[in-house]
N, C-alpha and C. Protein backbone atom coordinates (compact mmCIF):
# COMPACT_ATOMS: atom_id res chain seq x y z
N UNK A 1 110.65 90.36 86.34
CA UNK A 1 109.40 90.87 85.77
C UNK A 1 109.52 92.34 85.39
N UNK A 2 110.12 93.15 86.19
CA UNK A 2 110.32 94.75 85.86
C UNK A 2 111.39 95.12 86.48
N UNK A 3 112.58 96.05 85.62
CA UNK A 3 114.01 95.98 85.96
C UNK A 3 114.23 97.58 85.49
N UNK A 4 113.99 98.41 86.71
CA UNK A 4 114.75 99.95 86.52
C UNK A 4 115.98 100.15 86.43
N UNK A 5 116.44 100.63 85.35
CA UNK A 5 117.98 100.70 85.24
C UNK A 5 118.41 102.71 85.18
N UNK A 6 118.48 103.44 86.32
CA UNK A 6 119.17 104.98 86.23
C UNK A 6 117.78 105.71 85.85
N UNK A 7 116.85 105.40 85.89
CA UNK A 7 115.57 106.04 85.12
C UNK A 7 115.51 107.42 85.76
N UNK A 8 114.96 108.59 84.98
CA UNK A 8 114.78 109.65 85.38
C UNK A 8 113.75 110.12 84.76
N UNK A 9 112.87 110.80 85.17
CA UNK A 9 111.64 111.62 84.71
C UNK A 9 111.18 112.83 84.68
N UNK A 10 111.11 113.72 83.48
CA UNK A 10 110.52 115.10 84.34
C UNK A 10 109.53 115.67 83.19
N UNK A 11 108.53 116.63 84.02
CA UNK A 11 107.77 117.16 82.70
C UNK A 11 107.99 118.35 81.97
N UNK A 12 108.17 117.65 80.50
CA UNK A 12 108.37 119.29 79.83
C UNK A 12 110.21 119.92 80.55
N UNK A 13 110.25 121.05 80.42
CA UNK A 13 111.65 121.52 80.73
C UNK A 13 111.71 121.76 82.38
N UNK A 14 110.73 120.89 83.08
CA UNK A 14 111.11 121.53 84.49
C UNK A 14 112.03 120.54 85.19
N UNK A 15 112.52 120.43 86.56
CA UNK A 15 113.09 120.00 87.24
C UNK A 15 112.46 118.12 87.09
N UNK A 16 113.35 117.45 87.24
CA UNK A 16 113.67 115.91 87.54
C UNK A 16 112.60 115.65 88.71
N UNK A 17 111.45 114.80 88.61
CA UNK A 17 110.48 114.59 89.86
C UNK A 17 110.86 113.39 90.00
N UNK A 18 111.87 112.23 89.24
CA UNK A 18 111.96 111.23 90.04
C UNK A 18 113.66 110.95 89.32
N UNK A 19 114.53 110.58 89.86
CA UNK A 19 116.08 110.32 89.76
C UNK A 19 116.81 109.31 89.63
N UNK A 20 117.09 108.59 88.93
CA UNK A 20 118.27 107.73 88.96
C UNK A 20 117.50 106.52 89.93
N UNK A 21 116.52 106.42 89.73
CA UNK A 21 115.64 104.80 90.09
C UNK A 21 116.37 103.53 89.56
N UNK A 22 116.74 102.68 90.70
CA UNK A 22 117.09 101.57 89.89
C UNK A 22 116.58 100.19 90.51
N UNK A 23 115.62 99.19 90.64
CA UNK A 23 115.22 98.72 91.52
C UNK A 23 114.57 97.73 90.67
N UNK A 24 114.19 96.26 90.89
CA UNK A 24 113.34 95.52 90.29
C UNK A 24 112.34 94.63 90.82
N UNK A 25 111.50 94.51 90.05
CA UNK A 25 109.98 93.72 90.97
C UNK A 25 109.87 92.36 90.42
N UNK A 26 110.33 91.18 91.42
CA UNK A 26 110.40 89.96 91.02
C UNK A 26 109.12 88.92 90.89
N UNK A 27 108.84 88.07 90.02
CA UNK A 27 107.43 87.33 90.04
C UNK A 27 107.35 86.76 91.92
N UNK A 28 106.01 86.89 91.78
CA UNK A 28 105.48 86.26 93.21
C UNK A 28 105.87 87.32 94.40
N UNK A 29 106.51 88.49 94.13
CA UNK A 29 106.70 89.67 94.77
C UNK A 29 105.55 90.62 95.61
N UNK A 30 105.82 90.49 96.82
CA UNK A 30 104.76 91.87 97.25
C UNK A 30 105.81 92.74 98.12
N UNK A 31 105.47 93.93 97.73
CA UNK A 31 105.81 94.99 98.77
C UNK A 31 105.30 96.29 98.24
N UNK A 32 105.63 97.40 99.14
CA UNK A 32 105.09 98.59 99.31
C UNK A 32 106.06 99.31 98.75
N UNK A 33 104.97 100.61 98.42
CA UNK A 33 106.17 101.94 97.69
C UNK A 33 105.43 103.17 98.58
N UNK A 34 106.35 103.81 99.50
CA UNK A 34 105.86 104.65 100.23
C UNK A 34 106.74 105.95 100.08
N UNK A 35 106.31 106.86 101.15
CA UNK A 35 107.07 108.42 101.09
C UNK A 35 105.64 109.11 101.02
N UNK A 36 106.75 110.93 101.12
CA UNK A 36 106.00 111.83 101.46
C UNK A 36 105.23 112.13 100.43
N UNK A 37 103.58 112.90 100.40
CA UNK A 37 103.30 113.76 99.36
C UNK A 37 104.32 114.36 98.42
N UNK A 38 104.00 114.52 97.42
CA UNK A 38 104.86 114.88 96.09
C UNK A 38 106.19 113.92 95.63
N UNK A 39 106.09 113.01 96.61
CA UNK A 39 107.23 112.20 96.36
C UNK A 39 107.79 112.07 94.98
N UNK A 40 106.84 111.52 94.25
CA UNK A 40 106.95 110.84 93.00
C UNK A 40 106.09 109.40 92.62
N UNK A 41 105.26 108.80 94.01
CA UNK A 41 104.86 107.71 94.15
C UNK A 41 103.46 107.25 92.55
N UNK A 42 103.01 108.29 92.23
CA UNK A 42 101.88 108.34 91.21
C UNK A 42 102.81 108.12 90.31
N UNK A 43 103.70 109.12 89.87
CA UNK A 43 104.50 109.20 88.72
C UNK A 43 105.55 107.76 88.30
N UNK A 44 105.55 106.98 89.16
CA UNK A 44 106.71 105.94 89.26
C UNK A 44 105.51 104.77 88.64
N UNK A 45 104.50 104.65 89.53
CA UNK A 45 103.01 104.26 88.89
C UNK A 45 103.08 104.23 87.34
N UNK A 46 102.82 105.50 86.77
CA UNK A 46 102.58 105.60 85.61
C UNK A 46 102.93 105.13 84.84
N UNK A 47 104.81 105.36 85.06
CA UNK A 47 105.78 104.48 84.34
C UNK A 47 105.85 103.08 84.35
N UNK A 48 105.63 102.67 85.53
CA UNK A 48 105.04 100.88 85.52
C UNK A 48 104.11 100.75 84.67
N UNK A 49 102.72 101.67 84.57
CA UNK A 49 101.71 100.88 83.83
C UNK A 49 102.10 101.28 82.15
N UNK A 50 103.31 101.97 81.97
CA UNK A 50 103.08 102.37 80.82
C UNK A 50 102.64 103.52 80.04
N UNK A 51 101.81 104.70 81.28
CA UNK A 51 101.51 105.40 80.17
C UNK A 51 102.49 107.00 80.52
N UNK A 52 103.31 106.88 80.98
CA UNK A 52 104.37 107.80 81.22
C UNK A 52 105.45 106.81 80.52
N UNK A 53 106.61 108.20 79.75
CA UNK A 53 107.98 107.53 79.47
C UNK A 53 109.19 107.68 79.75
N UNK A 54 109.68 107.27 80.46
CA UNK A 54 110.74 107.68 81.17
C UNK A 54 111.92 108.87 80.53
N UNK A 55 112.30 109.87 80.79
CA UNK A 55 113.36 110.85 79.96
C UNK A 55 114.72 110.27 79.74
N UNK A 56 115.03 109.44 80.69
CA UNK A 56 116.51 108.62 80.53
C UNK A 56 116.13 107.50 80.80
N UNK A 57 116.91 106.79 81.12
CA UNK A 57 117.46 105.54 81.51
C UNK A 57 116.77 104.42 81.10
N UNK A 58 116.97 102.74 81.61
CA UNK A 58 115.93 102.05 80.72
C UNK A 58 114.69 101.08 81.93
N UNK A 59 113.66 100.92 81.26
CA UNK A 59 113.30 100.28 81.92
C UNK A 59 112.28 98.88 81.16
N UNK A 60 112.74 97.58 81.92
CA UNK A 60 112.66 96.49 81.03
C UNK A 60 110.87 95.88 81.82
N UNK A 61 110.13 95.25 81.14
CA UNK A 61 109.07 95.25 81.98
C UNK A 61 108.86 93.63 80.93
N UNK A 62 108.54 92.69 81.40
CA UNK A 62 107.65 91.35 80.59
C UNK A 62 109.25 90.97 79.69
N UNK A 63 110.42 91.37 80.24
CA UNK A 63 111.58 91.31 79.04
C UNK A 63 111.52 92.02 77.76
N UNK A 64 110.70 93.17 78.05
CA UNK A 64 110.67 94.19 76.61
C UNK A 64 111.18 94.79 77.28
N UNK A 65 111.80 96.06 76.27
CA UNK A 65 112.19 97.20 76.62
C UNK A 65 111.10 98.17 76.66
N UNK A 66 110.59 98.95 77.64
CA UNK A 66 109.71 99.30 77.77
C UNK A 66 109.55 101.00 76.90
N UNK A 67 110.36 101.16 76.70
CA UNK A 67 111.04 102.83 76.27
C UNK A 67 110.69 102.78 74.72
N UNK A 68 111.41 101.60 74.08
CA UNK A 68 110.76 101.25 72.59
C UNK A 68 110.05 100.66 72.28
N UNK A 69 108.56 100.29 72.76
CA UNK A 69 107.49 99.66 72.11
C UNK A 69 106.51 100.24 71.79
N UNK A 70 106.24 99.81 70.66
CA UNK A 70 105.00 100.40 69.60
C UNK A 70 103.45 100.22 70.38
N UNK A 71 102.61 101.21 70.40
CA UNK A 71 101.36 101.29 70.23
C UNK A 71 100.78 99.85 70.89
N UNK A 72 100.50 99.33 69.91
CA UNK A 72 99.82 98.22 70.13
C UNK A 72 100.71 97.20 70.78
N UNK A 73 102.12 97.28 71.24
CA UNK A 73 102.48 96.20 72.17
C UNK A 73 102.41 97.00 73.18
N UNK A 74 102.42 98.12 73.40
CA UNK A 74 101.64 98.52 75.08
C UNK A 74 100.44 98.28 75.22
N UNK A 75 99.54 98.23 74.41
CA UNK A 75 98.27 97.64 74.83
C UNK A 75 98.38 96.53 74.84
N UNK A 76 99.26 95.38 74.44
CA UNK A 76 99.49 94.09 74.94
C UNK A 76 100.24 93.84 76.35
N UNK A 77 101.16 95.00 76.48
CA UNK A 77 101.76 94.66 77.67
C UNK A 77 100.53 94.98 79.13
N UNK A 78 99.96 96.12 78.83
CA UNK A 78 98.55 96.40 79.90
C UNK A 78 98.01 95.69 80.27
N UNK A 79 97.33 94.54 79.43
CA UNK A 79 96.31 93.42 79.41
C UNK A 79 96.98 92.59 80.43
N UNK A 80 98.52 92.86 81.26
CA UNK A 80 99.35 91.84 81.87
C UNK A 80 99.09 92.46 83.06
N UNK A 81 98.90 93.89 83.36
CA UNK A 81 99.05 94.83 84.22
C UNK A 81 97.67 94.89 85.40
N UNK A 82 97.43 94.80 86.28
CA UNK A 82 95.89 95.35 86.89
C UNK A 82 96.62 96.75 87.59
N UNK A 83 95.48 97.66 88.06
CA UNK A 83 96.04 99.16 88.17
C UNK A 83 94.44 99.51 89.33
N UNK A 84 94.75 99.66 90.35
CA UNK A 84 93.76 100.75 91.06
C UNK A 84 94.34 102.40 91.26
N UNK A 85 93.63 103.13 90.74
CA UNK A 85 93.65 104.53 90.83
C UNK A 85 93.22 105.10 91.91
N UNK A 86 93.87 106.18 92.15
CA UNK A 86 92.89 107.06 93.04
C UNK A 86 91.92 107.16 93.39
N UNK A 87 91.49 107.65 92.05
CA UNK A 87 90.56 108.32 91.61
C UNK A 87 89.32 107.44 91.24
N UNK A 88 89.71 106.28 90.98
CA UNK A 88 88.98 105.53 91.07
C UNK A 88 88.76 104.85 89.65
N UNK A 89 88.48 105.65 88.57
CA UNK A 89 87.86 105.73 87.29
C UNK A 89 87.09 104.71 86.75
N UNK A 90 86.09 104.92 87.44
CA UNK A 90 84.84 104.00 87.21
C UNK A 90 83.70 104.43 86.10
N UNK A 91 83.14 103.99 85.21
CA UNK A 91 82.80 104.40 84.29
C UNK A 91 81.12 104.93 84.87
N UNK A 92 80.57 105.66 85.20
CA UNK A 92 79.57 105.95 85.68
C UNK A 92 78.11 105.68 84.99
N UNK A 93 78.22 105.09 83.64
CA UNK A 93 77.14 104.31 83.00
C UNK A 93 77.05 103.11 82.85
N UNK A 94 78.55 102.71 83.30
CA UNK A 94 77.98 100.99 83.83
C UNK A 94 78.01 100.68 85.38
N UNK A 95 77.06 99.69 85.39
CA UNK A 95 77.03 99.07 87.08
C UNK A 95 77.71 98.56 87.83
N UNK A 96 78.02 98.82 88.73
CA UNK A 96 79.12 97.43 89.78
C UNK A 96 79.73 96.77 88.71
N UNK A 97 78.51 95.73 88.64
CA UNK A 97 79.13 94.63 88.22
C UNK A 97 79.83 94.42 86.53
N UNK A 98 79.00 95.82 85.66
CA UNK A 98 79.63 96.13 84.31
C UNK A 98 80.98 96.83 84.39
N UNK A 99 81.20 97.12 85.76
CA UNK A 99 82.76 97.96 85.18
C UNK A 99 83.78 96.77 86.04
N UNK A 100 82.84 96.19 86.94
CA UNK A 100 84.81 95.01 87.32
C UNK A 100 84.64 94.10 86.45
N UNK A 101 83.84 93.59 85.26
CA UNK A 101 83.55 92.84 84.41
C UNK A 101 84.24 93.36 82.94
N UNK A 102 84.03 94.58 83.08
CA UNK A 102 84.62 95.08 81.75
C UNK A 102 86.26 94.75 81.06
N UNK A 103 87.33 94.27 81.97
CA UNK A 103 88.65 93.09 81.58
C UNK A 103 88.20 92.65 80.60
N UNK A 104 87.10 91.77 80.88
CA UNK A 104 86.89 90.76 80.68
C UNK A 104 86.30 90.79 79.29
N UNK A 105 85.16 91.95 79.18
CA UNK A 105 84.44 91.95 77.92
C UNK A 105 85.27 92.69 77.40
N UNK A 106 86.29 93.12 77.12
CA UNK A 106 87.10 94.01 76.56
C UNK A 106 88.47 92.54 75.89
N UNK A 107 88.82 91.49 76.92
CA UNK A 107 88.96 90.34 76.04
C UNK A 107 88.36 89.83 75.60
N UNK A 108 87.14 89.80 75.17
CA UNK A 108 86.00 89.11 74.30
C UNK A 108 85.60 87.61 74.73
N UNK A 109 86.10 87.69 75.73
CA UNK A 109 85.04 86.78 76.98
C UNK A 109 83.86 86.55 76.90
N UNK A 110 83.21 85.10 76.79
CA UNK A 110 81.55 85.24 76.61
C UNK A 110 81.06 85.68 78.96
N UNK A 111 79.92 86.59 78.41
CA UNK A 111 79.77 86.10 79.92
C UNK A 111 79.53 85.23 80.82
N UNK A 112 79.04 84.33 79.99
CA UNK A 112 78.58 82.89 80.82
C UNK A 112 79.67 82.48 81.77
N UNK A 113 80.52 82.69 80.98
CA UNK A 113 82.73 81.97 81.58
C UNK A 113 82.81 82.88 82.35
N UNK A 114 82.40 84.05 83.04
CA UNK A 114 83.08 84.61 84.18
C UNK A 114 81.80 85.55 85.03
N UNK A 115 80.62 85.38 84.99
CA UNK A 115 79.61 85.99 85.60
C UNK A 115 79.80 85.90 87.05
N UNK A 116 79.75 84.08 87.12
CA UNK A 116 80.18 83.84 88.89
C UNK A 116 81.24 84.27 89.04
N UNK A 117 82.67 84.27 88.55
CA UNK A 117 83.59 84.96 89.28
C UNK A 117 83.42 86.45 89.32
N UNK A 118 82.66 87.12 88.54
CA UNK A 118 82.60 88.68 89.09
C UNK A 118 81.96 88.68 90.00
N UNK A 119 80.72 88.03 90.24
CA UNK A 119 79.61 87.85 91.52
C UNK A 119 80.58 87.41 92.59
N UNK A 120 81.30 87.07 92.58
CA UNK A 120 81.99 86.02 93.73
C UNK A 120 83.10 86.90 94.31
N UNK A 121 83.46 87.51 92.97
CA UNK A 121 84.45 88.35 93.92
C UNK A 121 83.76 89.76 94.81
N UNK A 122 82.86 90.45 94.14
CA UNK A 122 82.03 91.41 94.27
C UNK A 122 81.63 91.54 95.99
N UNK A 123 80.92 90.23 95.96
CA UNK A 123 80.83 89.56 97.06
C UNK A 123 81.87 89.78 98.38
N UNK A 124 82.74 89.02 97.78
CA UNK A 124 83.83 88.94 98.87
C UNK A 124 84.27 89.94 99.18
N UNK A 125 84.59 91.38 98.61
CA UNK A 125 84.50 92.69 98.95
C UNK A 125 83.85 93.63 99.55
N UNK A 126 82.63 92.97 99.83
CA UNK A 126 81.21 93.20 100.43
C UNK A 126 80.86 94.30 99.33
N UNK A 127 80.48 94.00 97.94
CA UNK A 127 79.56 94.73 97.08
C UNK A 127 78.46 93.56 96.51
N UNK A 128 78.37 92.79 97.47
CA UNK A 128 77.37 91.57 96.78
C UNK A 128 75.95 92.32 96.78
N UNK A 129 75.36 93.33 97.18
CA UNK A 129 74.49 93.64 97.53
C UNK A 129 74.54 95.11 96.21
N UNK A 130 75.28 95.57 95.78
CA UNK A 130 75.60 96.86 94.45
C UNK A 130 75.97 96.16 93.38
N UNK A 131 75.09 94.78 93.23
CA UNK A 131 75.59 94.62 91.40
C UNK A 131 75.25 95.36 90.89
N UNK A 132 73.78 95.92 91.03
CA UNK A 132 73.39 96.79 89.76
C UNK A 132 73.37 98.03 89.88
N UNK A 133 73.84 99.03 90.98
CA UNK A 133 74.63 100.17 91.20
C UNK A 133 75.19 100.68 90.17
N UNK A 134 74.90 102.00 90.20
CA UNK A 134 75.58 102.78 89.53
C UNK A 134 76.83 103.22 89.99
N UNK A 135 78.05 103.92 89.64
CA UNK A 135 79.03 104.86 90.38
C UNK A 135 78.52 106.07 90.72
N UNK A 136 77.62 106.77 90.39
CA UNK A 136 77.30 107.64 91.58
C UNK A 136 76.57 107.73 92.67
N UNK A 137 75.98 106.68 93.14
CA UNK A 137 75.27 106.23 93.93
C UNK A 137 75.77 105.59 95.22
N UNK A 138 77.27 105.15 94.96
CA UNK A 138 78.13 104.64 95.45
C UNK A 138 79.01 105.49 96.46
N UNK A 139 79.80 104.90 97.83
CA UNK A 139 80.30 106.17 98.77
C UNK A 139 81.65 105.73 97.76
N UNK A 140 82.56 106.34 98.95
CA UNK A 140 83.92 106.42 98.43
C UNK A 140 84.75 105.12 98.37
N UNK A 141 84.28 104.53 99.82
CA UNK A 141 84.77 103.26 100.20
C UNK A 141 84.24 102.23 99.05
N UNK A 142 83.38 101.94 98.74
CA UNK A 142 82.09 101.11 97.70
C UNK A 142 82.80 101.17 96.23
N UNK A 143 83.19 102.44 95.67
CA UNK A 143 84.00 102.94 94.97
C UNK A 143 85.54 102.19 95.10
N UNK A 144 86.08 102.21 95.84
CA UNK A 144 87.20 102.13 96.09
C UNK A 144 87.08 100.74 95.74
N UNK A 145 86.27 99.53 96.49
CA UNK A 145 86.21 98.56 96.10
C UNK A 145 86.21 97.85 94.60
N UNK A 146 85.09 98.60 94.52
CA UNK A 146 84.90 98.08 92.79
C UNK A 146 85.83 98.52 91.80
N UNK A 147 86.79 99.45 92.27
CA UNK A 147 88.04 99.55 91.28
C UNK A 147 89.51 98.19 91.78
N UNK A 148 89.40 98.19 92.65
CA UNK A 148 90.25 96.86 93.89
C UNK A 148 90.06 95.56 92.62
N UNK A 149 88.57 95.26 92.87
CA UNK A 149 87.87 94.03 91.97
C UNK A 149 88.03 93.81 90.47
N UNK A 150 87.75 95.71 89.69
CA UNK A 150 88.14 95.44 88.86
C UNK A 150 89.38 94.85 88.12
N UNK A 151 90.65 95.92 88.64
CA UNK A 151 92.03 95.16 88.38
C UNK A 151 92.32 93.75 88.77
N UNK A 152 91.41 93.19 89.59
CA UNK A 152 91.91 91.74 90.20
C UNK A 152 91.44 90.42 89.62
N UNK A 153 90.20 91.21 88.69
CA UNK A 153 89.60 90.45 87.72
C UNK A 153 89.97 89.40 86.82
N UNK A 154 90.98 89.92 86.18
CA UNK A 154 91.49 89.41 84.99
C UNK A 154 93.17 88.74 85.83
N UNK A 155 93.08 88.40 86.92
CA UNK A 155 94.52 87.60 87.53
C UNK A 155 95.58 88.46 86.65
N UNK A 156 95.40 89.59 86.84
CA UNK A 156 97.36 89.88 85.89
C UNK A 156 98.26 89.31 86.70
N UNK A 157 99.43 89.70 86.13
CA UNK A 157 100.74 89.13 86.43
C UNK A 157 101.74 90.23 87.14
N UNK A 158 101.00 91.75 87.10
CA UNK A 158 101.98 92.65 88.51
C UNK A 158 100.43 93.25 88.57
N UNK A 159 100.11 93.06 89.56
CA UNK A 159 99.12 94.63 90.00
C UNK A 159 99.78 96.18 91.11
N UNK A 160 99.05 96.98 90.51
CA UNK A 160 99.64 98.44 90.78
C UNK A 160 98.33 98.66 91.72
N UNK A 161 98.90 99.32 92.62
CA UNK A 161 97.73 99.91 93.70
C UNK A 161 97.93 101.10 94.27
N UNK A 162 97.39 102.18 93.74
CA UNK A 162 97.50 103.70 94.63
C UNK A 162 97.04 104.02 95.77
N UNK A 163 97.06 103.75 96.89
CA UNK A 163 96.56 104.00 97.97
C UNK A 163 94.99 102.69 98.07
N UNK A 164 95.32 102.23 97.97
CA UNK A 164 94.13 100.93 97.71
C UNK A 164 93.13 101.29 99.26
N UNK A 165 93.58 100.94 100.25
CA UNK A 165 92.66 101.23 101.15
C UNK A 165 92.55 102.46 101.98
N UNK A 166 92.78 103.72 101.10
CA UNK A 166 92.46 104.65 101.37
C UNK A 166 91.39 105.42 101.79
N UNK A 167 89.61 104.33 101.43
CA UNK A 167 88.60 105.31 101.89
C UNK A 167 88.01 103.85 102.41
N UNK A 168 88.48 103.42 103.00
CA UNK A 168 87.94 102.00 103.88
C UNK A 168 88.22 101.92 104.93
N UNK A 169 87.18 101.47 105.77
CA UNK A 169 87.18 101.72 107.54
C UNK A 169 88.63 100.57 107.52
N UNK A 170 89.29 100.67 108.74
CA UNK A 170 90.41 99.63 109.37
C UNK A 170 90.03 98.54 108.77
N UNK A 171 89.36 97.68 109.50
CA UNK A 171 89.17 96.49 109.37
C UNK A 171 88.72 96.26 108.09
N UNK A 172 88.30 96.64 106.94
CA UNK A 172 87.85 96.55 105.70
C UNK A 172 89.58 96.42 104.82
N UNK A 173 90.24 97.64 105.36
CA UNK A 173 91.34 97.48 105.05
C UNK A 173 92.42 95.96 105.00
N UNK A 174 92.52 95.83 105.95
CA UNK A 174 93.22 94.56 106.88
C UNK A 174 92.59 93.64 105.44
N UNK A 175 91.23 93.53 105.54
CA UNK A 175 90.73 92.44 104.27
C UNK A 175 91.37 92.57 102.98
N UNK A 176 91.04 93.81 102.81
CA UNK A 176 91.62 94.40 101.27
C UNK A 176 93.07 93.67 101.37
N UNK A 177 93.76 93.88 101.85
CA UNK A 177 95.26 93.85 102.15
C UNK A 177 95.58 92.22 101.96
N UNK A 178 94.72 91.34 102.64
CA UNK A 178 94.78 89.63 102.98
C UNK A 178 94.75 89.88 101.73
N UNK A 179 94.05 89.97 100.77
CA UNK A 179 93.49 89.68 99.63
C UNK A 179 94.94 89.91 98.54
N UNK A 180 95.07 90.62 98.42
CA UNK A 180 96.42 91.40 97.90
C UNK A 180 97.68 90.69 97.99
N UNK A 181 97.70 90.11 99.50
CA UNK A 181 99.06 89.43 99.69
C UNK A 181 98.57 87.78 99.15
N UNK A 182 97.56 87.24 99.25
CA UNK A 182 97.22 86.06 99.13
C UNK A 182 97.87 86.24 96.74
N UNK A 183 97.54 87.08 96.20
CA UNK A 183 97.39 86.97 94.88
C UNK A 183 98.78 86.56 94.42
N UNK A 184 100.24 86.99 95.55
CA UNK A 184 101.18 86.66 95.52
C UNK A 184 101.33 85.36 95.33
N UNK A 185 100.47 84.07 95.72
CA UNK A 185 100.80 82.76 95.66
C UNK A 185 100.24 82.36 94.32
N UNK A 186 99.51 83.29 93.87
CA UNK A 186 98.64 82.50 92.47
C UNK A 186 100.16 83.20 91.37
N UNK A 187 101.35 83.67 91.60
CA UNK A 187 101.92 84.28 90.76
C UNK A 187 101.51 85.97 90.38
N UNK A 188 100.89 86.84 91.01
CA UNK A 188 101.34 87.67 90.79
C UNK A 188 101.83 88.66 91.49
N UNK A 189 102.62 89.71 91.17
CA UNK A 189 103.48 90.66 91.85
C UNK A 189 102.54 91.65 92.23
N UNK A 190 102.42 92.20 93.52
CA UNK A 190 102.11 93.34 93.90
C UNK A 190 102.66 94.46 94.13
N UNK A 191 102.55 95.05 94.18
CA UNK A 191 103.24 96.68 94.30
C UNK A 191 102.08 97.90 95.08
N UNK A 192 102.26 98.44 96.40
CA UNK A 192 100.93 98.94 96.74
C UNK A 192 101.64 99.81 97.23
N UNK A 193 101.40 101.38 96.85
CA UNK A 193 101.44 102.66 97.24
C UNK A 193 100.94 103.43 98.30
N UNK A 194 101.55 103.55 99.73
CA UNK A 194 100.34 104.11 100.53
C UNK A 194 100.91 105.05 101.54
N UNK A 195 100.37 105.45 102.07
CA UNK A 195 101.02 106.20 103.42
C UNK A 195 100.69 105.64 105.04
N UNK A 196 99.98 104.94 104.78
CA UNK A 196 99.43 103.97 105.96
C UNK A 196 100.60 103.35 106.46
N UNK A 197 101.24 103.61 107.73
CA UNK A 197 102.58 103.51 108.43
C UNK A 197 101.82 101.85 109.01
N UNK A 198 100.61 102.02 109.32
CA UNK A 198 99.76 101.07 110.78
C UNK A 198 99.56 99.86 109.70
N UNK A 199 99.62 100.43 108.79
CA UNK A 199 99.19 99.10 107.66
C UNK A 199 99.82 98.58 107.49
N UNK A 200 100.99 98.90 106.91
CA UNK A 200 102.31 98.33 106.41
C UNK A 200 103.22 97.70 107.37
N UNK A 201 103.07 98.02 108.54
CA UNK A 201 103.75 97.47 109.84
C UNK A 201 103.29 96.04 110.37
N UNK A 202 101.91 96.04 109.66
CA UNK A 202 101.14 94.46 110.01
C UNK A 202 101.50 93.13 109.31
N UNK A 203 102.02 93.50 108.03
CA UNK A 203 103.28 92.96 107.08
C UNK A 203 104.54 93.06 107.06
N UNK A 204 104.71 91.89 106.94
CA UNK A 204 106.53 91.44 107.15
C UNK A 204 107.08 91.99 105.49
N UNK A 205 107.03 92.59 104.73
CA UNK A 205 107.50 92.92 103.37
C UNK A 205 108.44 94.29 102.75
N UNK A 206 109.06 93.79 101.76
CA UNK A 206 110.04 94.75 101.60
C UNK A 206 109.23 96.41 101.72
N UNK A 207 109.76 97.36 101.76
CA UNK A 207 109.12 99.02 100.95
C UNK A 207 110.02 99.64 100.62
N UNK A 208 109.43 99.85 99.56
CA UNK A 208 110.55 100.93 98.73
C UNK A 208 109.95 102.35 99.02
N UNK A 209 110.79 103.23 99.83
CA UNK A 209 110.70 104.51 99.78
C UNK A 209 111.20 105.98 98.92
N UNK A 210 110.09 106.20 98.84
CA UNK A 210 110.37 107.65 97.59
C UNK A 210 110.37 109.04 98.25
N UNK A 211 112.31 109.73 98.41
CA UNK A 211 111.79 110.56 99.15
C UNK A 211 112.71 112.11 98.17
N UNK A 212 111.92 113.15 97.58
CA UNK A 212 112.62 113.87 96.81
C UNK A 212 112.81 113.36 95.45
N UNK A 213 112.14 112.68 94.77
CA UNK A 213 112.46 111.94 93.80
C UNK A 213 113.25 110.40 93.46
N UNK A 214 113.97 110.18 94.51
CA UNK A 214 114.96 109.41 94.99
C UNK A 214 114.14 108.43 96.01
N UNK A 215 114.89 107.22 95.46
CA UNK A 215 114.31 105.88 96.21
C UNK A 215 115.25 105.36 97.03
N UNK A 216 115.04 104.49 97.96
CA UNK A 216 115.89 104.22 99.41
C UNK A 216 114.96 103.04 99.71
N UNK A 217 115.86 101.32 99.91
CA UNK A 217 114.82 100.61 100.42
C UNK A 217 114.76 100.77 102.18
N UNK A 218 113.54 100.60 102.88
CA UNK A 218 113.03 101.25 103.73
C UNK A 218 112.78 99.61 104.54
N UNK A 219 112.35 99.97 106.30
CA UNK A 219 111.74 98.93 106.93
C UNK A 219 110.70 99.10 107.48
């Protein structure tokens, strides 16, 4: 599914933030990408989803070459991709349920065909109660969710996760996480970014560690 071959990255004329990566993410795949602050863990992100380009080496993603594709086949390759951010980036004029829905109306989906599954998943995240929520009204954790839901929406085929249960009590976590590893059986690849040592220890799964720019598989 995605095949790093020597990749290197840096911005502008400064120093190399990630090195000679070479590593690949197989269908039905879950594991973790961990390391210290500044690692490179966002930046390695980017380059998965596409919107960073690598300075060397190659990297193959869906059997494209990911280094030479035009415009509009990265926005085809995305539509394959789900992505939780940090940051969250929730659109703050639509509701709950308009921004983990938005996949969907953005494939020109009637809503009738996927209302219950946004309700259903919403739900199962415990936002059954913030359909019509705004994002600022919302804590961090609530937030955090409805970006979780959104990417999970549309079943892609690798999802990217930055610190996914980063503003969620333990046990909310642990859920988040079931959820994540379960998507592995429907076919798709996970990839989850975190620093959570207690988390990752509760799973039997590979991690790839990022330490100095440089990756090392890890236990």
């Amino acid at each position: 599914m995605v095949r790093f071959e020597n990749v290197g990255l840096r911005y502008g004329t400064g120093p190399e933030v990630l090195k000679d990566l070479t590593f690949s993410i197989e269908p039905h795949s879950f594991q973790f990408l961990t390391g210290p602050s500044g690692a490179g863990k966002t930046s390695l992100l980017r380059l998965l989803f596409l919107s960073l380009r690598p300075t060397r080496g190659l990297i193959t993603l869906f059997q494209h070459d990911a280094t030479r594709l035009r415009r509009s086949e990265i926005a085809a390759l995305r539509r394959r991709i789900g992505i939780v951010f940090q940051d969250f980036r929730l659109l703050d004029h639509l509701t709950t349920y308009e921004n983990v829905a938005l996949p969907l109306r953005v494939a020109e989906r009637d809503e009738a065909s996927y209302r219950s599954e946004v309700v259903e998943l919403l739900q199962w995240v415990g936002l059954g109660e913030r359909l019509h929520a705004l994002p600022p009204v919302l804590s961090g954790g609530e937030k955090q969710r409805a970006a979780i839901a959104r990417a999970l929406i549309s079943r892609p085929e690798l999802l990217l996760a930055d610190e996914p249960t980063g503003n969620v009590d333990p046990a909310l976590a642990r859920r988040l996480l079931r959820l994540l590893v379960e998507l592995k059986k429907s076919g798709t690849s996970v990839l989850i970014a975190t620093h959570d040592v207690a988390l990752m220890d509760q799973y039997d799964a590979p991690r790839l560690v990022l330490d100095e720019g440089r990756l090392y598989s890890g236990q």
